[in-house]
PDB file of N, CA and C in Angstrom:
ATOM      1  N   UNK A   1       5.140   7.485   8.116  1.00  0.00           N
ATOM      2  CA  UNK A   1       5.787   6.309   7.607  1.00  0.00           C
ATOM      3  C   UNK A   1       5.645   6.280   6.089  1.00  0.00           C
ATOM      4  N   UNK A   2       6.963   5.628   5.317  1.00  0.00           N
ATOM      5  CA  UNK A   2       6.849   5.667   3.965  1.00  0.00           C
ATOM      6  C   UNK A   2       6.296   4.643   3.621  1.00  0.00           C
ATOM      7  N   UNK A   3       5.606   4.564   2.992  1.00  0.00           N
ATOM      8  CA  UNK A   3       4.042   3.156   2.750  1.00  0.00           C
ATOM      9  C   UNK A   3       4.756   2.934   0.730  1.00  0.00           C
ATOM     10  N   UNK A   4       5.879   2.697   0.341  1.00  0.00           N
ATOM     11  CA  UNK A   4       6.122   2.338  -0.765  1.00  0.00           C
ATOM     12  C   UNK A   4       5.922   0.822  -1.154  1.00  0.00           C
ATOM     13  N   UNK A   5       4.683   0.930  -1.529  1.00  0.00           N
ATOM     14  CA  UNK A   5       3.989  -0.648  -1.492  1.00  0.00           C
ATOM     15  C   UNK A   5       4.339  -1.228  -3.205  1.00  0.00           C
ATOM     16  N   UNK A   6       4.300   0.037  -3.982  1.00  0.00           N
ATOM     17  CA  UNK A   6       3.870   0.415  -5.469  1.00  0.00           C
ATOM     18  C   UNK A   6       5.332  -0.294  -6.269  1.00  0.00           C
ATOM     19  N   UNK A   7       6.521  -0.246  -5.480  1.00  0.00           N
ATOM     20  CA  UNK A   7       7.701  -0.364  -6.038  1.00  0.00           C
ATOM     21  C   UNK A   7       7.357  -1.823  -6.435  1.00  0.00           C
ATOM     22  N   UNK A   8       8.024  -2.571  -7.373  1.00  0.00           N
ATOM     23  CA  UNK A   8       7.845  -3.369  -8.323  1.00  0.00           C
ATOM     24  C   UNK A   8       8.636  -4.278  -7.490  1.00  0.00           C
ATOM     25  N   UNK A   9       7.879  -5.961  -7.520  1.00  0.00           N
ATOM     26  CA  UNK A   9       8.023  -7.253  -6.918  1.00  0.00           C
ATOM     27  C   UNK A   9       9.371  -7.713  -7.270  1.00  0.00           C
ATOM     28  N   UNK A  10       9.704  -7.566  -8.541  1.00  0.00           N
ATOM     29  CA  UNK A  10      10.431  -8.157  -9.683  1.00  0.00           C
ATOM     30  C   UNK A  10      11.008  -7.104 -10.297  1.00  0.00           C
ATOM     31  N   UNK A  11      12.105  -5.866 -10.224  1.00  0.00           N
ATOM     32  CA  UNK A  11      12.462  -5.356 -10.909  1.00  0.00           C
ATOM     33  C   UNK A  11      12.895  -5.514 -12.227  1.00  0.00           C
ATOM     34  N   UNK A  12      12.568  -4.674 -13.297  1.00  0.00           N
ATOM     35  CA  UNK A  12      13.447  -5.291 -14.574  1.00  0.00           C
ATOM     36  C   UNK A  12      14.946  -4.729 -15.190  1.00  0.00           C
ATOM     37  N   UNK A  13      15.241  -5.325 -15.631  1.00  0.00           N
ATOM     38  CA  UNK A  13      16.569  -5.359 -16.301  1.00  0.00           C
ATOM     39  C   UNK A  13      16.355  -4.992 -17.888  1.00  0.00           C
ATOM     40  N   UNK A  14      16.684  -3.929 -18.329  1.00  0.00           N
ATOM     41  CA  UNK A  14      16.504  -3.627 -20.040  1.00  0.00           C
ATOM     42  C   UNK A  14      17.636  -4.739 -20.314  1.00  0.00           C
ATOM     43  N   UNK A  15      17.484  -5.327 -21.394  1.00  0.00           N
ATOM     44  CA  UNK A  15      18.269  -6.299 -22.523  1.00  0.00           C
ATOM     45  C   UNK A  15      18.211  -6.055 -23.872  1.00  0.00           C
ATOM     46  N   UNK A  16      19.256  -6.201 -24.368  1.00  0.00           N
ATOM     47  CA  UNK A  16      19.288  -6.040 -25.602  1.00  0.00           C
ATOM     48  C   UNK A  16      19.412  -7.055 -26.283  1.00  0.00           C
ATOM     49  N   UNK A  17      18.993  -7.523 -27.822  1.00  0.00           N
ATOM     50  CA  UNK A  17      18.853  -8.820 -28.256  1.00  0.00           C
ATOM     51  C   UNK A  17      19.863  -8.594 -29.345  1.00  0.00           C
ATOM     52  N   UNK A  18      19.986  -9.974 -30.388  1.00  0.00           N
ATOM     53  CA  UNK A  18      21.155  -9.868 -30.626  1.00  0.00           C
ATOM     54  C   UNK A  18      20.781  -9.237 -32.271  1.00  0.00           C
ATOM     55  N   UNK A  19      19.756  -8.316 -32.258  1.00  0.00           N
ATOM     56  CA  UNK A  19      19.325  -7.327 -33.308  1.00  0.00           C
ATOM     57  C   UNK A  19      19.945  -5.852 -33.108  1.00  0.00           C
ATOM     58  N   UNK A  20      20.618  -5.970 -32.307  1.00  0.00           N
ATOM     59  CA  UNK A  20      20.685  -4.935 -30.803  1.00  0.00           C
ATOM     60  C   UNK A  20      19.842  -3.969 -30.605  1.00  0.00           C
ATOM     61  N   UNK A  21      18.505  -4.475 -30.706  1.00  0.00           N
ATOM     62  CA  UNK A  21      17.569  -3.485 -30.336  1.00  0.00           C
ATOM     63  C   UNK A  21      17.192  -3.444 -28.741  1.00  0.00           C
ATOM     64  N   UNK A  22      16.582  -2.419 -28.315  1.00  0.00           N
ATOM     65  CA  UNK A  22      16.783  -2.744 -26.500  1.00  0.00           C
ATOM     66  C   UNK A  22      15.415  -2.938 -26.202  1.00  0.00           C
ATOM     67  N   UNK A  23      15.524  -4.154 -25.430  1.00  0.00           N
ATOM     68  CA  UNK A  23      14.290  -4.394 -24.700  1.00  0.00           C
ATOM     69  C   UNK A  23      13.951  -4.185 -23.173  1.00  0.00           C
ATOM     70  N   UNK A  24      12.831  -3.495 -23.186  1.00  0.00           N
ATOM     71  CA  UNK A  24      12.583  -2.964 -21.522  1.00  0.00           C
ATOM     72  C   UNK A  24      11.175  -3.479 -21.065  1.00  0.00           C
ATOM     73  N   UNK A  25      11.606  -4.865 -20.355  1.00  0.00           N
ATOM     74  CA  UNK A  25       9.934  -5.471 -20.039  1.00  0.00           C
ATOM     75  C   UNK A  25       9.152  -4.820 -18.754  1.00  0.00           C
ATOM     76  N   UNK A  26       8.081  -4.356 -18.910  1.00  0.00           N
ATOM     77  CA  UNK A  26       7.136  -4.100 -18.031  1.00  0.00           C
ATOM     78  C   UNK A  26       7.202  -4.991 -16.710  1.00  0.00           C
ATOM     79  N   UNK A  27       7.097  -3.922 -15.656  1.00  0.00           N
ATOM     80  CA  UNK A  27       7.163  -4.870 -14.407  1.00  0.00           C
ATOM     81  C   UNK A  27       5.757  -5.825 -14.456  1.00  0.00           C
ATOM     82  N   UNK A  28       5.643  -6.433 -13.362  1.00  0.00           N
ATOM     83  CA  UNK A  28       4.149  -6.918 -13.679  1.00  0.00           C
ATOM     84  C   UNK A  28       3.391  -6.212 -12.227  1.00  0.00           C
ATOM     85  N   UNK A  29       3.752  -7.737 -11.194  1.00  0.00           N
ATOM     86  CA  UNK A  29       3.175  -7.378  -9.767  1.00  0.00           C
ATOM     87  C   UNK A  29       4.154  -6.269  -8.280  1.00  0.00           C
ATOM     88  N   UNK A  30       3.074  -5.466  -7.943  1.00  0.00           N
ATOM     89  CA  UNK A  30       4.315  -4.814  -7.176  1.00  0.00           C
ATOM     90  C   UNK A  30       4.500  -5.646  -6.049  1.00  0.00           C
ATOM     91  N   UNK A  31       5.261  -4.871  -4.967  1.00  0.00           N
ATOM     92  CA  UNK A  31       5.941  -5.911  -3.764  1.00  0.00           C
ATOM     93  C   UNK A  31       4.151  -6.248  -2.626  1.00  0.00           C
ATOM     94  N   UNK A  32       3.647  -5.374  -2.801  1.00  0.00           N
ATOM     95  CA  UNK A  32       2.493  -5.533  -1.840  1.00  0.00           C
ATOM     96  C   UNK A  32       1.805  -6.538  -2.446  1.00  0.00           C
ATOM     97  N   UNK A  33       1.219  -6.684  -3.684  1.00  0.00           N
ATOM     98  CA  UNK A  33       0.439  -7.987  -4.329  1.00  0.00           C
ATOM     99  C   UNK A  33       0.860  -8.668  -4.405  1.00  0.00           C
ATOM    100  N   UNK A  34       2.869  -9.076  -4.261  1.00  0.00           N
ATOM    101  CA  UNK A  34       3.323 -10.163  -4.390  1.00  0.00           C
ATOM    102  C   UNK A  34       2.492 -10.549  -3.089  1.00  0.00           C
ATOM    103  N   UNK A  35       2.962 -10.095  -1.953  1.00  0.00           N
ATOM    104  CA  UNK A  35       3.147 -10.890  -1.099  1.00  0.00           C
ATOM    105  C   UNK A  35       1.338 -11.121  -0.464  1.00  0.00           C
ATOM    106  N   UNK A  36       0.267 -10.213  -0.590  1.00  0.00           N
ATOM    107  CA  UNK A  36      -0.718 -10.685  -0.455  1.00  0.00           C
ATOM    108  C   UNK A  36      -0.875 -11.707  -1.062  1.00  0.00           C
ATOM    109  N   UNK A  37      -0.809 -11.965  -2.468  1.00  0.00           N
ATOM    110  CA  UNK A  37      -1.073 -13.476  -2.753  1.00  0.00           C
ATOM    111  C   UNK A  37      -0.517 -14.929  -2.077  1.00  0.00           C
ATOM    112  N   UNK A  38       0.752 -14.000  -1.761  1.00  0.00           N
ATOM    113  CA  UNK A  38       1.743 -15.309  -1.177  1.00  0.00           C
ATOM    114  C   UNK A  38       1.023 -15.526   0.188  1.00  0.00           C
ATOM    115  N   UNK A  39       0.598 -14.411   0.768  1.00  0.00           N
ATOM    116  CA  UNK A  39      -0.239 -14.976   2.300  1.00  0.00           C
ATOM    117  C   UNK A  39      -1.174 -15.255   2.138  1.00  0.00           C
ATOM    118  N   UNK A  40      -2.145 -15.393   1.270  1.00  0.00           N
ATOM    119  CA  UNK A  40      -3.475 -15.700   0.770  1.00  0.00           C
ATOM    120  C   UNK A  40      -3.688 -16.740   0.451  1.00  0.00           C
ATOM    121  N   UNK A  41      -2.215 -17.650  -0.092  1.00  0.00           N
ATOM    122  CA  UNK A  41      -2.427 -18.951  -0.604  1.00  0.00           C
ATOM    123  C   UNK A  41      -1.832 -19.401   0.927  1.00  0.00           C
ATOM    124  N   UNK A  42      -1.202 -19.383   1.763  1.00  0.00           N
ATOM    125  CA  UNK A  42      -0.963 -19.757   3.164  1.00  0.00           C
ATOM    126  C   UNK A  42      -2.365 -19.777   4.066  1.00  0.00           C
ATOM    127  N   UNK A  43      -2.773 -18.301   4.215  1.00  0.00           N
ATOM    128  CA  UNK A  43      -4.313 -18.631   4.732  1.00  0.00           C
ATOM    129  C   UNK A  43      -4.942 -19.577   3.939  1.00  0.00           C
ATOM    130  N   UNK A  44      -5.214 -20.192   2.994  1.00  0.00           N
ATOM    131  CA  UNK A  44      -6.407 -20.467   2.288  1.00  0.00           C
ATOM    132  C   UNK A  44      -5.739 -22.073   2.525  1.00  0.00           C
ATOM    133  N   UNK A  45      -4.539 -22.658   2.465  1.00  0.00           N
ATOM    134  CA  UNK A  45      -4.217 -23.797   3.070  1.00  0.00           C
ATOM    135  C   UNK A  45      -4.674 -23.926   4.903  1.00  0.00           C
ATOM    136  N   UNK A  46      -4.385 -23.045   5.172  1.00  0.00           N
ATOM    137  CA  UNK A  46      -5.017 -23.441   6.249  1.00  0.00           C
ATOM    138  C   UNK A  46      -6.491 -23.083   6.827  1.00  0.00           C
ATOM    139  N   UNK A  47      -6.822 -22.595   6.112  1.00  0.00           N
ATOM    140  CA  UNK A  47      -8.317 -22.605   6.348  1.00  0.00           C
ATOM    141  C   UNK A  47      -9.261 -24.358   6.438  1.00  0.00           C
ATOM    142  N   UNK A  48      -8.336 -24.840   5.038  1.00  0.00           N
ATOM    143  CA  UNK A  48      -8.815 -26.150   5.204  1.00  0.00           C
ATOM    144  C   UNK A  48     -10.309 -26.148   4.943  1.00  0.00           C
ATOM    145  N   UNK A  49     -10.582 -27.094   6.287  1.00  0.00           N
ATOM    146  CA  UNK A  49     -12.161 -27.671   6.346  1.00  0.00           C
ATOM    147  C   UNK A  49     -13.040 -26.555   6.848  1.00  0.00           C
ATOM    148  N   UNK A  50     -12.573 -25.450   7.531  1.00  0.00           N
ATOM    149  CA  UNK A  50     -13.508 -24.456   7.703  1.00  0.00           C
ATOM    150  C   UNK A  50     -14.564 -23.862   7.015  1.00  0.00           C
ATOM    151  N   UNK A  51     -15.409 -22.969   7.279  1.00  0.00           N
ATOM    152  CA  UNK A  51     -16.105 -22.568   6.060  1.00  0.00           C
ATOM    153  C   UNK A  51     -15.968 -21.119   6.442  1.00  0.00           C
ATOM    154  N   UNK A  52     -14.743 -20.738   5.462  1.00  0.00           N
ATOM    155  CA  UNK A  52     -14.586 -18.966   5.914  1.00  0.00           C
ATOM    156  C   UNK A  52     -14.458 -18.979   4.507  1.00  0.00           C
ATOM    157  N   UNK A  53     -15.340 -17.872   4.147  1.00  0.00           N
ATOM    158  CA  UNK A  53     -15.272 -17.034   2.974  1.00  0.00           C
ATOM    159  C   UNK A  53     -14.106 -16.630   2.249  1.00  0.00           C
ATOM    160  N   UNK A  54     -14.005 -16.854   0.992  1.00  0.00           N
ATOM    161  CA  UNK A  54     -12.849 -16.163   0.259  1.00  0.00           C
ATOM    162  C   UNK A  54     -12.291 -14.346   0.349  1.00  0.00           C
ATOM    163  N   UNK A  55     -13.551 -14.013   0.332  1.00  0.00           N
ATOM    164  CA  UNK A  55     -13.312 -12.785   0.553  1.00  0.00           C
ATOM    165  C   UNK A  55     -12.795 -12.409   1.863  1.00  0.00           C
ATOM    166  N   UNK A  56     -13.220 -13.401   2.885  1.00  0.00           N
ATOM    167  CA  UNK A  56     -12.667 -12.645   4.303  1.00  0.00           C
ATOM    168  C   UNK A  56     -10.967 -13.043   4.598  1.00  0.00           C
ATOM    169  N   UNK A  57     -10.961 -14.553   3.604  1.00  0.00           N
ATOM    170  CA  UNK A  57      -9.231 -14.883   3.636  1.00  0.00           C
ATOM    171  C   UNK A  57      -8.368 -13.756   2.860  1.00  0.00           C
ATOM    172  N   UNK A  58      -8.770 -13.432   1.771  1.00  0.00           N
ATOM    173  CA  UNK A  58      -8.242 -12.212   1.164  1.00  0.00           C
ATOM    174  C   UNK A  58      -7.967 -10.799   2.258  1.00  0.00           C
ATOM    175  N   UNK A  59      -9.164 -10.422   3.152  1.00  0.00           N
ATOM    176  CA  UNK A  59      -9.160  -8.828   3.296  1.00  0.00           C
ATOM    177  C   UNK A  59      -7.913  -9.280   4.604  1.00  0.00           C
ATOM    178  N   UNK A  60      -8.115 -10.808   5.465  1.00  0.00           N
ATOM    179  CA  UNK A  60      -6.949 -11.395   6.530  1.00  0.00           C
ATOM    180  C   UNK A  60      -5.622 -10.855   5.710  1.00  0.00           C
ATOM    181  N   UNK A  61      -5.490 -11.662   4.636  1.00  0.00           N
ATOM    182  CA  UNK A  61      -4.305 -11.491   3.914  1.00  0.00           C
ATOM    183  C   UNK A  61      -4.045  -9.878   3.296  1.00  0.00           C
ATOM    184  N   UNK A  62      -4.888  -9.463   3.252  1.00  0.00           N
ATOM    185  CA  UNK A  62      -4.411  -7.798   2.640  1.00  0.00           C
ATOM    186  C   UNK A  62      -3.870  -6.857   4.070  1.00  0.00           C
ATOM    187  N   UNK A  63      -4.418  -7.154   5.432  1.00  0.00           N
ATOM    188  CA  UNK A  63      -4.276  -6.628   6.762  1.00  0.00           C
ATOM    189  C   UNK A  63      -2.416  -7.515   6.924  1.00  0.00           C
ATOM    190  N   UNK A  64      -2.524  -8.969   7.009  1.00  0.00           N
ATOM    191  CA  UNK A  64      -1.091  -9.392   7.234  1.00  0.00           C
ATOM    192  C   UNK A  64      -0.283  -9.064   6.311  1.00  0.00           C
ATOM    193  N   UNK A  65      -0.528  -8.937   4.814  1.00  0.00           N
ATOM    194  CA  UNK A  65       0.580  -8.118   3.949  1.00  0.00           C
ATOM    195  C   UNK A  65       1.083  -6.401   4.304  1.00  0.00           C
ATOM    196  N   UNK A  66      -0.140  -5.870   4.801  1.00  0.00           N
ATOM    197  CA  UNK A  66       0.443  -4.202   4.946  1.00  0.00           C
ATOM    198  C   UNK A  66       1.380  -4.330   6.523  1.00  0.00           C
ATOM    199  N   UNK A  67       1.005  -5.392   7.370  1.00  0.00           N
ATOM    200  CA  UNK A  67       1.475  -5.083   8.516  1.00  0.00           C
ATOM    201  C   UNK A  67       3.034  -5.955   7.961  1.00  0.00           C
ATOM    202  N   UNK A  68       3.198  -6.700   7.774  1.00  0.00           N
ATOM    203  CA  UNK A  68       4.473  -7.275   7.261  1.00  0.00           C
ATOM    204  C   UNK A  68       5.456  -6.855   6.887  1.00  0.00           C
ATOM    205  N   UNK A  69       4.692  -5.908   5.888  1.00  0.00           N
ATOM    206  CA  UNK A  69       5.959  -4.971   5.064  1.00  0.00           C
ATOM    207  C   UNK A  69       6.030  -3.442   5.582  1.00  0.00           C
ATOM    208  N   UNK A  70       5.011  -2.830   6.772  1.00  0.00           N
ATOM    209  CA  UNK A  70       5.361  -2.026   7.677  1.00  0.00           C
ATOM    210  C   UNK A  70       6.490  -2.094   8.431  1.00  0.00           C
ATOM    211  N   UNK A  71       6.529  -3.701   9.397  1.00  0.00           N
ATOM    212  CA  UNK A  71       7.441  -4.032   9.822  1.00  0.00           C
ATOM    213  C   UNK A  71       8.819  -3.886   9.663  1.00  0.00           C
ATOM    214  N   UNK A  72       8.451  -4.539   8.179  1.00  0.00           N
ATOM    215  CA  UNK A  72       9.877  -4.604   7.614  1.00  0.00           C
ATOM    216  C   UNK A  72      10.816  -3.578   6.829  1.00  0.00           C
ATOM    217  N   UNK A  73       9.826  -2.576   6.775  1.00  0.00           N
ATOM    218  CA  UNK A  73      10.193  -1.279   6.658  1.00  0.00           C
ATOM    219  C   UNK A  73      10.806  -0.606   7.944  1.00  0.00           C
ATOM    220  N   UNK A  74      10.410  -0.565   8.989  1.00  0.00           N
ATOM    221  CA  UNK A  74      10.727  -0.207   9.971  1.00  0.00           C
ATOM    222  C   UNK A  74      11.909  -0.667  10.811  1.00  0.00           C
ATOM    223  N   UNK A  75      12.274  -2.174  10.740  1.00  0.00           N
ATOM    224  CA  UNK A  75      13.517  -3.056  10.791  1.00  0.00           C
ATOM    225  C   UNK A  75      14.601  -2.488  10.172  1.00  0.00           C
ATOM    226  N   UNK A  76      14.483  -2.099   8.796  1.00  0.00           N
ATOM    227  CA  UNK A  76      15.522  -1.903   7.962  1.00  0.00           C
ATOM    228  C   UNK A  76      15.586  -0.477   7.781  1.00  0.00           C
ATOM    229  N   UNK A  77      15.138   0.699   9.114  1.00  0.00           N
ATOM    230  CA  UNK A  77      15.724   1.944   8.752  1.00  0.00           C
ATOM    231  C   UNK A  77      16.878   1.721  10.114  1.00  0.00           C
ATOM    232  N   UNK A  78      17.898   2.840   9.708  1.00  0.00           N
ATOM    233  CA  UNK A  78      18.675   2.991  10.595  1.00  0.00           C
ATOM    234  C   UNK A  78      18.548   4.001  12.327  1.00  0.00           C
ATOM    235  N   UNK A  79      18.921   3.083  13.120  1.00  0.00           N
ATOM    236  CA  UNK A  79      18.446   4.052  14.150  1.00  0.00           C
ATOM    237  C   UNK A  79      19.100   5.791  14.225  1.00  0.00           C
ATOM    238  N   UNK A  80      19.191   6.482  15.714  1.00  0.00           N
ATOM    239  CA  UNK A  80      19.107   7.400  15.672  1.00  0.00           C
ATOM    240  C   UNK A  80      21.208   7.193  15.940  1.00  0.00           C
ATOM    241  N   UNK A  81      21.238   6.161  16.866  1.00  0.00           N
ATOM    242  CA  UNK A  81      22.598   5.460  16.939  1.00  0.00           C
ATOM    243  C   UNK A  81      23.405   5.478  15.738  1.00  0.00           C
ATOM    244  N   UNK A  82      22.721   4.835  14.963  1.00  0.00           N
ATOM    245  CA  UNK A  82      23.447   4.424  13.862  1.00  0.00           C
ATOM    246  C   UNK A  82      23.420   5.658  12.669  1.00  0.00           C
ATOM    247  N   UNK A  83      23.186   6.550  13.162  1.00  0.00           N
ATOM    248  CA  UNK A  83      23.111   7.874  12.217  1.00  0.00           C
ATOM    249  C   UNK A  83      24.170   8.281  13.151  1.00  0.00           C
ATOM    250  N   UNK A  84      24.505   8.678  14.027  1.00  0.00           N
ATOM    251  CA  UNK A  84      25.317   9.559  14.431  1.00  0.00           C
ATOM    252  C   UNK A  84      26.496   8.308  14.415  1.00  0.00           C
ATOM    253  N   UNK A  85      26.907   7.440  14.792  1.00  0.00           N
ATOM    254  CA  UNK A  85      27.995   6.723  14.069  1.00  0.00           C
ATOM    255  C   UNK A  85      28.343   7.307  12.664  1.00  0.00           C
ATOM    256  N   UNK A  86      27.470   7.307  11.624  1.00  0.00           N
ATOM    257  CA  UNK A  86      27.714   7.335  10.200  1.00  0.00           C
ATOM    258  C   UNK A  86      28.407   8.435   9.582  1.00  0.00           C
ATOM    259  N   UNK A  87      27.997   9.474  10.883  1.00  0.00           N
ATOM    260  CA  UNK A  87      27.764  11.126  10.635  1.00  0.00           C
ATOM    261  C   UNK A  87      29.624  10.940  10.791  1.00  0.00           C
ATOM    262  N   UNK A  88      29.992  10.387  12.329  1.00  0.00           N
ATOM    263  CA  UNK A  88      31.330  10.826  12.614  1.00  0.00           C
ATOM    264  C   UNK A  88      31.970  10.051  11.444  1.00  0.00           C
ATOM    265  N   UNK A  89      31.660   8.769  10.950  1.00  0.00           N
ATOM    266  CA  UNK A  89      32.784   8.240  10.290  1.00  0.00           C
ATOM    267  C   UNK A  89      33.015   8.847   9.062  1.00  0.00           C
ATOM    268  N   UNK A  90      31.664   9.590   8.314  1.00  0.00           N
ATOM    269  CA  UNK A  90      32.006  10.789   7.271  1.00  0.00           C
ATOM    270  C   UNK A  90      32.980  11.857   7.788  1.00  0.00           C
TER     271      UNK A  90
END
């Protein structure tokens, strides 16, 4: 399985200003840290009144981010169907 976690949350767009010099901003967070944080602040609302460790809501949230975007990697390849459709309509 292709595990491309690294590809960037927020792709950027070079711009040019009206010096017309070109500007190319640094990505920041990739797609995997987006979304651990985004499940991290979901666990950590619901943790609530419990008393579970930060660290163990984090490593929850680092396990539901890789399985998430496994998933959704796997959703969005094409089957074996849909390759041989593609093949004849080329």
């Amino acid at each position: 399985m292709n595990k491309n976690f690294n590809q960037p949350a927020f792709p950027c767009l070079p711009i040019q200003d009206k010096f017309n010099q070109l500007v190319v901003p640094v990505p920041g967070m990739s797609k995997f840290e987006h979304f651990v944080i985004e499940i991290y602040k979901v666990h950590l609302q619901n943790a609530g009144q419990m008393n579970i460790l930060p660290l163990t809501i984090c490593n929850m949230a680092i396990a539901d981010a890789t399985l998430l975007l496994e998933q959704l990697e796997n959703s969005t390849k094409p089957t074996e169907n849909e390759n041989s459709k593609l093949s004849i309509i080329q």
